[in-house]
PDB file of N, CA and C in Angstrom:
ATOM      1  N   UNK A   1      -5.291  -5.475  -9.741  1.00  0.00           N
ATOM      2  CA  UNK A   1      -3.904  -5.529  -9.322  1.00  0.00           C
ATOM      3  C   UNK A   1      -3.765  -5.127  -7.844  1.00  0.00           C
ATOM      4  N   UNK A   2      -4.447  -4.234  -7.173  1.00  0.00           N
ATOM      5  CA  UNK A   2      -4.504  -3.688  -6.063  1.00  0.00           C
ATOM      6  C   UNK A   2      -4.723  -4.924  -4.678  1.00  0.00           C
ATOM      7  N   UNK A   3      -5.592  -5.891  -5.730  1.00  0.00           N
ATOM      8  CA  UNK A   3      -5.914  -7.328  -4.549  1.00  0.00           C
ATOM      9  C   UNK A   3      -4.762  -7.876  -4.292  1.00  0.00           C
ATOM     10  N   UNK A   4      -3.537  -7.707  -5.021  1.00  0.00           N
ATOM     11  CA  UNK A   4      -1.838  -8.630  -4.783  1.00  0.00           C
ATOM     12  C   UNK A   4      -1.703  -7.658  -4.078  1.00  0.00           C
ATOM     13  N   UNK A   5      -1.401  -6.978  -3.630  1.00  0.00           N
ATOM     14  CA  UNK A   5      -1.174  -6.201  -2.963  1.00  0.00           C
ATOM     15  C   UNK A   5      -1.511  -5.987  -1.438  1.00  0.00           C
ATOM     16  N   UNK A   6      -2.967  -6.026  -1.168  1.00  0.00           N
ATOM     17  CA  UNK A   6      -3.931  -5.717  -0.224  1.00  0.00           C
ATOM     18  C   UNK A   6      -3.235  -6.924   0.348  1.00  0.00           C
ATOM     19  N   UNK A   7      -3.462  -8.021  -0.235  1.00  0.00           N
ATOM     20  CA  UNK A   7      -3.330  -9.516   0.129  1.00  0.00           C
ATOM     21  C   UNK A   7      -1.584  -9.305   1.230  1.00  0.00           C
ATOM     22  N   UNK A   8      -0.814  -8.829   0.262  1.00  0.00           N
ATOM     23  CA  UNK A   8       0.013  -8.811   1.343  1.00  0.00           C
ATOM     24  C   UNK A   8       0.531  -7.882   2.030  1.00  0.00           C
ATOM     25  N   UNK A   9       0.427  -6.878   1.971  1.00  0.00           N
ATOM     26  CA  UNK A   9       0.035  -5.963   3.306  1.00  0.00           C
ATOM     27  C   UNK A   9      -1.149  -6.625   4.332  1.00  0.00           C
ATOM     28  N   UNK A  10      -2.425  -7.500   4.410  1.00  0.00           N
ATOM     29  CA  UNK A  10      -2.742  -7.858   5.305  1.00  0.00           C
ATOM     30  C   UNK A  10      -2.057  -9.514   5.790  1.00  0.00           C
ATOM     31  N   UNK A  11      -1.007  -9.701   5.343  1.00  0.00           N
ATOM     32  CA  UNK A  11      -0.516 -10.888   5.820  1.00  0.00           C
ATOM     33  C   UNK A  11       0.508 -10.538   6.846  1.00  0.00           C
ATOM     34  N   UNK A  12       1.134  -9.574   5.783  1.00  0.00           N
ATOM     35  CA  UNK A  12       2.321  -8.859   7.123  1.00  0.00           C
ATOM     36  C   UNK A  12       1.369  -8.073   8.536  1.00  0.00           C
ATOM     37  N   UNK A  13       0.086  -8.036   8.325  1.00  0.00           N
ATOM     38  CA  UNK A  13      -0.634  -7.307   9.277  1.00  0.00           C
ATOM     39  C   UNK A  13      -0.910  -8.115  10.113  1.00  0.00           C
ATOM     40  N   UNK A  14      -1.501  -9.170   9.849  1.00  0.00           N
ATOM     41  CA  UNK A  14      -2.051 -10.839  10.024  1.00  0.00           C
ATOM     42  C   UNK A  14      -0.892 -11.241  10.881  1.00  0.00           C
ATOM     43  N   UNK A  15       0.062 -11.496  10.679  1.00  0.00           N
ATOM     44  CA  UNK A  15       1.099 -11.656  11.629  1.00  0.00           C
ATOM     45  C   UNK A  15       1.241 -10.769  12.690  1.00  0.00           C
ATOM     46  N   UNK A  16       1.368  -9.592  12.709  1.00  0.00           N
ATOM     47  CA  UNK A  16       1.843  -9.031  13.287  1.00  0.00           C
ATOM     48  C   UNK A  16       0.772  -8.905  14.866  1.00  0.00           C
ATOM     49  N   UNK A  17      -0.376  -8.746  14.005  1.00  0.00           N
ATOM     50  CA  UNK A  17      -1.528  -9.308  15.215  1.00  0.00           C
ATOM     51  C   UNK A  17      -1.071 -10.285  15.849  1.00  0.00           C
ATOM     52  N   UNK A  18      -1.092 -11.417  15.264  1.00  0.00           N
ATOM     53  CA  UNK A  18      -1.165 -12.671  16.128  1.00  0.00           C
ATOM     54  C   UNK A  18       0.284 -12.723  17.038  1.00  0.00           C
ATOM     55  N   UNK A  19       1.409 -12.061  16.757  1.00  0.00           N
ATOM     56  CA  UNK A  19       2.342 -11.772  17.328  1.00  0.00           C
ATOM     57  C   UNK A  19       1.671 -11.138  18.504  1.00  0.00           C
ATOM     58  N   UNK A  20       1.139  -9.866  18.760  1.00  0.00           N
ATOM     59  CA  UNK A  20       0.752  -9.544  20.136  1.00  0.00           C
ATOM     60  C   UNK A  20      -0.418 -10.291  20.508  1.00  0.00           C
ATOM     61  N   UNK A  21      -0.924 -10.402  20.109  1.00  0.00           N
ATOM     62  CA  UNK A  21      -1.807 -11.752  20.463  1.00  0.00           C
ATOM     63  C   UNK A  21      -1.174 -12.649  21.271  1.00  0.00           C
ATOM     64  N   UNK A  22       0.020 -13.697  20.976  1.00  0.00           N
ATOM     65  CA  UNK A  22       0.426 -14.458  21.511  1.00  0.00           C
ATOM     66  C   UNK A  22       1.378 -14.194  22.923  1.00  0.00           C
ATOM     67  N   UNK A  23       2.255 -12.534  21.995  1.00  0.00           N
ATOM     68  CA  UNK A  23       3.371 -12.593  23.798  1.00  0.00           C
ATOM     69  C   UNK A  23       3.109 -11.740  24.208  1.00  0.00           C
ATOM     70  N   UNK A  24       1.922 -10.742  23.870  1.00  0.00           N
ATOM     71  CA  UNK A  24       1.617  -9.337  24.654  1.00  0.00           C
ATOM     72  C   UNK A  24       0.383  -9.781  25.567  1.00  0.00           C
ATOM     73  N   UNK A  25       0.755  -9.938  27.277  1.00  0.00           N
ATOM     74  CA  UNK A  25      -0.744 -10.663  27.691  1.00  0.00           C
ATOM     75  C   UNK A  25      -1.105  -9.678  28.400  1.00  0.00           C
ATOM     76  N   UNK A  26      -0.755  -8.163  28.302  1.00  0.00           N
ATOM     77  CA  UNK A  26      -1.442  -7.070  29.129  1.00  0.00           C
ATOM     78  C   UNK A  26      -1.982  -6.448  28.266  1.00  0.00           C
ATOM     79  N   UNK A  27      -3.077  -6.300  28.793  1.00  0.00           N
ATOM     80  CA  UNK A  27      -4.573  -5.333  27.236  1.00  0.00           C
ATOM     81  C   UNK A  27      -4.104  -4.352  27.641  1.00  0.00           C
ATOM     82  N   UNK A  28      -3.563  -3.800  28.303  1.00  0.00           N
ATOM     83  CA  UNK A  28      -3.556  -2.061  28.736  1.00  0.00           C
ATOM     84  C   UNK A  28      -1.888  -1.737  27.469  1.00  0.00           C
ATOM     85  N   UNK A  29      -0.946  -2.708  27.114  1.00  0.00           N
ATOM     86  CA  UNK A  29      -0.263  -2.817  26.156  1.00  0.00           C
ATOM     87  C   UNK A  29      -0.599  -3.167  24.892  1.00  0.00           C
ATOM     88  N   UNK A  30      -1.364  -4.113  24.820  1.00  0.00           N
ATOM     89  CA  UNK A  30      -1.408  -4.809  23.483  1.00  0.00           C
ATOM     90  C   UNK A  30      -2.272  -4.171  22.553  1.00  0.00           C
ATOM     91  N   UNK A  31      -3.443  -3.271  23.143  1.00  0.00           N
ATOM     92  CA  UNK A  31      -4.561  -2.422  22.498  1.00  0.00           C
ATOM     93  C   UNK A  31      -4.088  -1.340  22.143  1.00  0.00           C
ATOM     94  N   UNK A  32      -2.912  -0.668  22.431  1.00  0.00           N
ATOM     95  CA  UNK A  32      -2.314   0.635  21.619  1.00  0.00           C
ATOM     96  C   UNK A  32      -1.577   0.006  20.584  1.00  0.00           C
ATOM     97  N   UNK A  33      -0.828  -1.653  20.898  1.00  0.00           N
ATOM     98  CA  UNK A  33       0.077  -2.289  20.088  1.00  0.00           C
ATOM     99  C   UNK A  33      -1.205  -2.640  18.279  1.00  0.00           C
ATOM    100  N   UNK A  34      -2.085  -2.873  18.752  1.00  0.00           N
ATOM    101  CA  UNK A  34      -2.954  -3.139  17.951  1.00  0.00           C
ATOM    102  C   UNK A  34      -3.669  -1.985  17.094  1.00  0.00           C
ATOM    103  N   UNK A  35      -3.985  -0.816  17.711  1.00  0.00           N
ATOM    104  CA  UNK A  35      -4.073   0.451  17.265  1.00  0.00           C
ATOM    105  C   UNK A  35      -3.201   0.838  16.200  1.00  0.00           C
ATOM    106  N   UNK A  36      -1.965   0.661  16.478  1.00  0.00           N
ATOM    107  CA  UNK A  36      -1.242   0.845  15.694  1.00  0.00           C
ATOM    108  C   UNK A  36      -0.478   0.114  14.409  1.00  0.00           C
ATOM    109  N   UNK A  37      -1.084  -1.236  14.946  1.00  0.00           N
ATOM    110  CA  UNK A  37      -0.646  -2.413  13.399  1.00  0.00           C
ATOM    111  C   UNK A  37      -1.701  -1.717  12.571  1.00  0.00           C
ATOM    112  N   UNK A  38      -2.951  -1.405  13.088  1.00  0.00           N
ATOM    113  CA  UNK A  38      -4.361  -0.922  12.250  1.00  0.00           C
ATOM    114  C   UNK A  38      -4.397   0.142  11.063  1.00  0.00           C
ATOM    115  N   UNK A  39      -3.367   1.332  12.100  1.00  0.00           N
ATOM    116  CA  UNK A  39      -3.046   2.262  11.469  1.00  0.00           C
ATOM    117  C   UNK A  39      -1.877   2.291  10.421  1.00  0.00           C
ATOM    118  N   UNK A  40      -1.379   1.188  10.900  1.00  0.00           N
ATOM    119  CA  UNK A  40      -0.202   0.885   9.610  1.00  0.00           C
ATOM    120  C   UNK A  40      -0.757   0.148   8.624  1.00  0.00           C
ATOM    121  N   UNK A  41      -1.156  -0.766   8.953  1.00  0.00           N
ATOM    122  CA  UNK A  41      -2.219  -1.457   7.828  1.00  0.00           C
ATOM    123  C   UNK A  41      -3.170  -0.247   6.875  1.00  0.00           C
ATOM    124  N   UNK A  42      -3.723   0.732   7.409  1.00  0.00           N
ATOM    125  CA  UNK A  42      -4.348   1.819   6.762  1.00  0.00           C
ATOM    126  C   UNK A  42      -3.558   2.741   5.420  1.00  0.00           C
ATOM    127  N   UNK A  43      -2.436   3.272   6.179  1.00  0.00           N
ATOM    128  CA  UNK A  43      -1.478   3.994   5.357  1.00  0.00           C
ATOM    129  C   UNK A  43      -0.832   2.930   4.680  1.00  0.00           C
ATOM    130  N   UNK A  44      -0.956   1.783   4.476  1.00  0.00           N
ATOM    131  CA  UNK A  44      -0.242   0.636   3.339  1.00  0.00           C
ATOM    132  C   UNK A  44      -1.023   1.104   2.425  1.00  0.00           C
ATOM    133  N   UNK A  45      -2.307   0.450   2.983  1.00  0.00           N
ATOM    134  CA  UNK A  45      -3.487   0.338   1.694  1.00  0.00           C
ATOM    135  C   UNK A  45      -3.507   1.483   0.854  1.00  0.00           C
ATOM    136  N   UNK A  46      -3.787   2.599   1.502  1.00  0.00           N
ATOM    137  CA  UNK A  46      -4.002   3.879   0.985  1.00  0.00           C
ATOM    138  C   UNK A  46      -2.660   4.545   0.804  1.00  0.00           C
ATOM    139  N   UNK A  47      -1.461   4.324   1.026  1.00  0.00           N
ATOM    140  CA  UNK A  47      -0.453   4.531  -0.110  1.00  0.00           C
ATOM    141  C   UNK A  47      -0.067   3.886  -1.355  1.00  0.00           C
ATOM    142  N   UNK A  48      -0.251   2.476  -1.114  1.00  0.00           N
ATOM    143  CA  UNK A  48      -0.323   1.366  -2.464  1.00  0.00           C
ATOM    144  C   UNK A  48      -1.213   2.170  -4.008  1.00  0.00           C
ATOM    145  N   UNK A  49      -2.385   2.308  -3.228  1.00  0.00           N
ATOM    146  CA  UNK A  49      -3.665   2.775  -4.040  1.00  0.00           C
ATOM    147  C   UNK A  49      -3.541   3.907  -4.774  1.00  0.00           C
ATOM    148  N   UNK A  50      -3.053   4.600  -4.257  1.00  0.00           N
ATOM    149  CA  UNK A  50      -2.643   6.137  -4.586  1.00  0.00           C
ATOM    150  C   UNK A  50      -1.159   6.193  -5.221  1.00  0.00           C
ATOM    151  N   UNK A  51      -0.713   5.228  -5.647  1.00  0.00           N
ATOM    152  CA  UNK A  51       0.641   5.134  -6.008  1.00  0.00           C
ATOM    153  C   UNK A  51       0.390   4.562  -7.044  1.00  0.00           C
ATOM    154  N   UNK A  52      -0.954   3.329  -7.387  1.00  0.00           N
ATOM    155  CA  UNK A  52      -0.849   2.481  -8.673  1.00  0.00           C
ATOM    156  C   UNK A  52      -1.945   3.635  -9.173  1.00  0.00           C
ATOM    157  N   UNK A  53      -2.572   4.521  -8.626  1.00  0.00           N
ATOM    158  CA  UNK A  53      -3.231   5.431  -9.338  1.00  0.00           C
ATOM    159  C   UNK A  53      -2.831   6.355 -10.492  1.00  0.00           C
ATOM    160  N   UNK A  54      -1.326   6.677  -9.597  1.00  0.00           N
ATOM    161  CA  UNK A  54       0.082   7.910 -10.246  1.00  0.00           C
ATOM    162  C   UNK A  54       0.346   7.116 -11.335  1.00  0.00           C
ATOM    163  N   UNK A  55       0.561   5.858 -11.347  1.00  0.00           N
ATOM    164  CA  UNK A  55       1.522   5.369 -12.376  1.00  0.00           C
ATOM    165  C   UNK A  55       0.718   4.710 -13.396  1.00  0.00           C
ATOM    166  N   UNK A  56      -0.729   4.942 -13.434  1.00  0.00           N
ATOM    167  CA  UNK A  56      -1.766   4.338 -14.274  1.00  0.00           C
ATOM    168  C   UNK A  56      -1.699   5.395 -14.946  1.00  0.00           C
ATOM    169  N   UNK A  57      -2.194   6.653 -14.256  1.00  0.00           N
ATOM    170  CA  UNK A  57      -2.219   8.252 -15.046  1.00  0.00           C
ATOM    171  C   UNK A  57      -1.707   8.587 -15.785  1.00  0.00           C
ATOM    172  N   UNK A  58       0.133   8.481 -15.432  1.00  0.00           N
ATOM    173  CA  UNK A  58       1.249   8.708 -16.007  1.00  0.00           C
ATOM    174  C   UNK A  58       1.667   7.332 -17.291  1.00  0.00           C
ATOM    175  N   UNK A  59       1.069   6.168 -16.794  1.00  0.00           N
ATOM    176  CA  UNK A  59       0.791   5.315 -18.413  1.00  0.00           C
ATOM    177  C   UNK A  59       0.080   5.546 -19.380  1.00  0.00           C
ATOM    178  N   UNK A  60      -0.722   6.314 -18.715  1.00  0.00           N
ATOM    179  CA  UNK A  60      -2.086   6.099 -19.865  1.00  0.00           C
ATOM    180  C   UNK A  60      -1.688   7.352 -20.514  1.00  0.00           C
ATOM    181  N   UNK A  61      -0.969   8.538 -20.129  1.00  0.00           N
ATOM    182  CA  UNK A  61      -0.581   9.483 -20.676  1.00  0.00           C
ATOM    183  C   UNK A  61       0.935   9.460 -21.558  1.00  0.00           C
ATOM    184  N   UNK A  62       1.425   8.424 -21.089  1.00  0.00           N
ATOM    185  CA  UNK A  62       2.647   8.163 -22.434  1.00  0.00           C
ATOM    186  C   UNK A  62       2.218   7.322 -23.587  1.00  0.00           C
ATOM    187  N   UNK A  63       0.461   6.424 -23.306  1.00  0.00           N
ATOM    188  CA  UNK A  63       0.276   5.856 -24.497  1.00  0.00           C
ATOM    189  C   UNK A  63      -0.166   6.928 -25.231  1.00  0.00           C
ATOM    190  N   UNK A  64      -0.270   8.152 -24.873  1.00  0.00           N
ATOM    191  CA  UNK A  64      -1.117   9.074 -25.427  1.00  0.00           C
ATOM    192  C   UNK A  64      -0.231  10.276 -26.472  1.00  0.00           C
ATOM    193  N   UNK A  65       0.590   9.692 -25.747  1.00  0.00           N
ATOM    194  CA  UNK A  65       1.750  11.295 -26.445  1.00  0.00           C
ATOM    195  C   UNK A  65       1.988  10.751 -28.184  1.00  0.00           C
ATOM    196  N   UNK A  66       2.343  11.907 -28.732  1.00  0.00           N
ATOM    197  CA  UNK A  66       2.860  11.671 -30.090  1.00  0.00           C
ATOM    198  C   UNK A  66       4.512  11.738 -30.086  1.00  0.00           C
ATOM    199  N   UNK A  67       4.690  10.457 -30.196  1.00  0.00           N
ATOM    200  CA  UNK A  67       6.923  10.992 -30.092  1.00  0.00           C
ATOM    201  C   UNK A  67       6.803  11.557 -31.129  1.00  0.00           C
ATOM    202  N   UNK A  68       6.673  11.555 -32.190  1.00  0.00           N
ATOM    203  CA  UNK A  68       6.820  11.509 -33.456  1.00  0.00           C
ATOM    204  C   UNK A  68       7.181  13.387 -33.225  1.00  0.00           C
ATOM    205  N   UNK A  69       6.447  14.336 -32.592  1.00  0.00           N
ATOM    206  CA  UNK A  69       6.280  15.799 -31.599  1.00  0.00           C
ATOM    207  C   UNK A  69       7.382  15.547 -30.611  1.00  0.00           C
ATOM    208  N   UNK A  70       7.400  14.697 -29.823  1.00  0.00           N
ATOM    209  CA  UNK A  70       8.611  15.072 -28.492  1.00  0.00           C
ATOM    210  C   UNK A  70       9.443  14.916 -29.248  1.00  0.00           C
ATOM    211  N   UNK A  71       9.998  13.631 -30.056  1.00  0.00           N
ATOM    212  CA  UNK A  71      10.870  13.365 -30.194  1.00  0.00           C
ATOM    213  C   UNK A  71      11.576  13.807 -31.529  1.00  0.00           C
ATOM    214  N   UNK A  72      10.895  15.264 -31.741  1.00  0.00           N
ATOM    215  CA  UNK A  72      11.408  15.782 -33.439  1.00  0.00           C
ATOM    216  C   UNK A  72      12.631  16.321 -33.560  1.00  0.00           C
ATOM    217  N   UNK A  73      13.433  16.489 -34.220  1.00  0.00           N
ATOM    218  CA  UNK A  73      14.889  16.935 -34.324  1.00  0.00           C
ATOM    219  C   UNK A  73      14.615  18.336 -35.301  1.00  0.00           C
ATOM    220  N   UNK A  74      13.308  18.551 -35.579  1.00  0.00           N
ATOM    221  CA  UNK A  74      13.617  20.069 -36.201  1.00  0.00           C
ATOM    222  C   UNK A  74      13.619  20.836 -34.840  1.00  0.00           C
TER     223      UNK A  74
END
């Protein structure tokens, strides 16, 4: 599931390159501009990941519970 994902976080990244690529024509600009799509691209990935991690944990732990216990009325 993480590959739907990756996939588009690097498309929006993918663009965003070729955006300074195309109208940024000073390297002394465009290489911090690029630094920083990199680093955003980074904290996507590795927040995505760490987020379908939480909510795998937290599934696999409600297939686990007994309602029959949470949900008792004595």
């Amino acid at each position: 599931m993480f590959q739907i994902f990756n996939a588009a976080i690097d498309a929006v990244q993918n663009a965003k390159t070729q955006t300074v690529k195309t109208f940024v024509t000073d390297e002394n600009l465009a290489k911090p501009l690029q630094t920083y799509i990199d680093a955003q691209a980074s904290f996507a990935k590795k927040l995505t990941q760490e987020t379908l991690n939480f909510y795998t944990t937290v599934g696999t732990a409600l297939m686990n519970i007994d309602a029959k216990k949470v949900f008792s009325t004595k």
